[in-house]
Protein backbone atom coordinates (compact mmCIF):
# COMPACT_ATOMS: atom_id res chain seq x y z
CA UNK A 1 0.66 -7.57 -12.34
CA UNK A 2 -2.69 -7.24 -11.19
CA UNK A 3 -5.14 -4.15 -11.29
CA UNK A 4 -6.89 -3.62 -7.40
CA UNK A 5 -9.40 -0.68 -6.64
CA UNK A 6 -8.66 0.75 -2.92
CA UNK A 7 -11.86 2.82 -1.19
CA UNK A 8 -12.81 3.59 2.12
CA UNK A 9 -16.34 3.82 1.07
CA UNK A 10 -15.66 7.39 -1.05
CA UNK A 11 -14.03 7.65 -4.00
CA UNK A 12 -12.25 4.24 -6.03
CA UNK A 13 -8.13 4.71 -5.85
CA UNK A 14 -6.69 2.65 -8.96
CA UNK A 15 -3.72 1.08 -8.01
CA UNK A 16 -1.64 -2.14 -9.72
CA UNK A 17 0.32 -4.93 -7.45
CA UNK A 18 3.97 -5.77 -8.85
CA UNK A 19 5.28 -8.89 -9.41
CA UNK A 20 6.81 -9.66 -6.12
CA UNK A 21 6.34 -12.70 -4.47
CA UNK A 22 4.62 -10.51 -1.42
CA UNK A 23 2.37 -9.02 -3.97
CA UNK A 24 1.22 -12.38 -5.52
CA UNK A 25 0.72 -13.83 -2.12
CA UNK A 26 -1.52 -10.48 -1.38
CA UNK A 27 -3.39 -10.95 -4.36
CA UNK A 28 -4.43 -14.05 -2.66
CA UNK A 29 -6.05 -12.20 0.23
CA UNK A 30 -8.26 -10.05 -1.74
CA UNK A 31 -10.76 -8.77 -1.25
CA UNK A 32 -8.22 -7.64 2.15
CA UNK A 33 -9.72 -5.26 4.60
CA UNK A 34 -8.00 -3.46 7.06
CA UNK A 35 -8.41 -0.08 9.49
CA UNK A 36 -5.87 2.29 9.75
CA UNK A 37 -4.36 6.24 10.65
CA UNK A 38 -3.16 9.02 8.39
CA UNK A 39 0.24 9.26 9.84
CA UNK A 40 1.32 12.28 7.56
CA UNK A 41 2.26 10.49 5.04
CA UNK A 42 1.15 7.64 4.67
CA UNK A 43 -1.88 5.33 5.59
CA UNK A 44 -1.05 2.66 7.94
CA UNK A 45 -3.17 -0.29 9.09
CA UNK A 46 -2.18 -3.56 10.98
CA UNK A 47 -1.63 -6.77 8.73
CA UNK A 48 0.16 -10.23 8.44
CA UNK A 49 2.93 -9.86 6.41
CA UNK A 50 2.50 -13.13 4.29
CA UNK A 51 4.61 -14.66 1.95
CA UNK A 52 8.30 -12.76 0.64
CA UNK A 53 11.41 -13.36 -1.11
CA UNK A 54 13.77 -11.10 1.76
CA UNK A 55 15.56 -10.50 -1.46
CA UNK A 56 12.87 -8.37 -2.71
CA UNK A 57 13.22 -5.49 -0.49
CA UNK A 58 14.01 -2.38 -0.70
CA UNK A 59 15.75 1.13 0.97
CA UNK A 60 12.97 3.49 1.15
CA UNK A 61 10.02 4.24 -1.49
CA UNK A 62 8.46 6.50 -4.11
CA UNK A 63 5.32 8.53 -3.81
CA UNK A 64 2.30 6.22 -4.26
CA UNK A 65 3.73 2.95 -3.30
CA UNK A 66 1.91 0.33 -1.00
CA UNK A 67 3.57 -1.80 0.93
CA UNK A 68 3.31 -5.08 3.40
CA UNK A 69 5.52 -5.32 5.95
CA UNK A 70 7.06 -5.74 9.71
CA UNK A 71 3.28 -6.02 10.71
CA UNK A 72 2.01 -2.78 8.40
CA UNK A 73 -0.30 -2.52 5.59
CA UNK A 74 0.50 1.24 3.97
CA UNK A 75 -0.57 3.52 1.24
CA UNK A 76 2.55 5.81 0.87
CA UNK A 77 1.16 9.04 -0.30
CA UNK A 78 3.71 11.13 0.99
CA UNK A 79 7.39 11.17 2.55
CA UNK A 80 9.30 10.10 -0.70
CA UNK A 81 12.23 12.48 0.08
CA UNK A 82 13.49 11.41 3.03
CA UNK A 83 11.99 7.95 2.56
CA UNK A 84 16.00 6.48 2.22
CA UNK A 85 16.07 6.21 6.35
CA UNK A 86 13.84 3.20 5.55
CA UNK A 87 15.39 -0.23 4.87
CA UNK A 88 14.14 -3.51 4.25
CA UNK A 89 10.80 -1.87 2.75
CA UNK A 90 8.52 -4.25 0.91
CA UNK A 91 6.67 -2.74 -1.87
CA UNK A 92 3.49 -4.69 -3.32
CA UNK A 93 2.02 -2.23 -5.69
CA UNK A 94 1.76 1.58 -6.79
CA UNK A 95 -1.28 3.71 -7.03
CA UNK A 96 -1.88 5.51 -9.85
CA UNK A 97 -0.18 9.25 -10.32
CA UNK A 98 -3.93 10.96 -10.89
CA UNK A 99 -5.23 9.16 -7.96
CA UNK A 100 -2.73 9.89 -5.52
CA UNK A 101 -4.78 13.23 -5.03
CA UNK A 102 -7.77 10.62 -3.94
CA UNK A 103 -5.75 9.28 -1.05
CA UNK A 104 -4.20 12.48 0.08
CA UNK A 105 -8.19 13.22 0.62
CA UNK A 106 -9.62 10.09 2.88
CA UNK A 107 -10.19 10.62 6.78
CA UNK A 108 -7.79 10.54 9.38
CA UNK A 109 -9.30 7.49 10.14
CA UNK A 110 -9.77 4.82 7.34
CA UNK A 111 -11.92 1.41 6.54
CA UNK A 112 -9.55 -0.04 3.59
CA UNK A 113 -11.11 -2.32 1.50
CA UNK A 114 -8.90 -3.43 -1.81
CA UNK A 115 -10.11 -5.71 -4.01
CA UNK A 116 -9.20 -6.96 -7.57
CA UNK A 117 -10.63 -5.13 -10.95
C-alpha cells in the first residue's frame, strides 16, 4: 500500500492505493495529472488504464474509492448505493473517511494532481 496526497491546488485529500496490480502499476505514474468533471458523484478525468490482473475487478464500489478504468481516472465520492449496476470496476485506492468532505468541495471543474507522501 502506498500513501498519495490528491489536490487541485486547494486543500491536500489523503488517500492510500491497494495492492492491486492496477494500483502498483499507478504508483508508477506518479506524480499523475489529469483534468476532469464533477459528474454528481464522482470526479472523472480521461486516463490510460495501465497494467491489471482482469481478475481484480469488481461489481460496483464504496464511498471514497478511486478507480482506473475503461479509459477513466475517478474519485468516487458519491453513488455507493446504487453503485452494484457497475461491473468490472477497478479500484486502485480509497480516500480517507475525514477527507471525503474535501472532495465533495473541489470545482466542477478539476486540475488533479496525485502524488506519493
Amino acid at each position: 500500500m502506498m500513501n498519495v496526497i490528491i489536490t487541485d491546488g486547494t486543500e491536500p485529500v489523503h488517500a492510500v492505493l491497494n495492492d492491486t496490480v492496477a494500483a502498483q502499476d499507478f504508483a508508477k505514474r506518479l506524480p499523475f495529472q489529469c483534468s476532469g468533471y464533477d459528474s454528481g458523484i464522482d470526479y472523472c478525468c480521461t486516463a490510460a488504464d495501465g497494467r491489471f490482473d482482469p481478475l481484480e475487478r469488481q461489481t460496483g464500489w464504496k464511498n471514497g474509492d478511486i478507480s482506473l478504468g475503461s479509459g477513466w481516472f475517478a474519485l468516487l465520492y458519491g453513488g455507493e448505493e446504487e453503485s452494484s449496476a457497475h461491473r468490472d470496476m477497478m479500484i486502485i485506492g480509497h480516500i480517507r473517511d475525514e477527507d471525503l468532505p474535501l472532495v465533495r468541495q473541489m470545482p466542477k471543474k478539476v486540475r488533479l494532481t496525485i502524488r506519493a507522501v
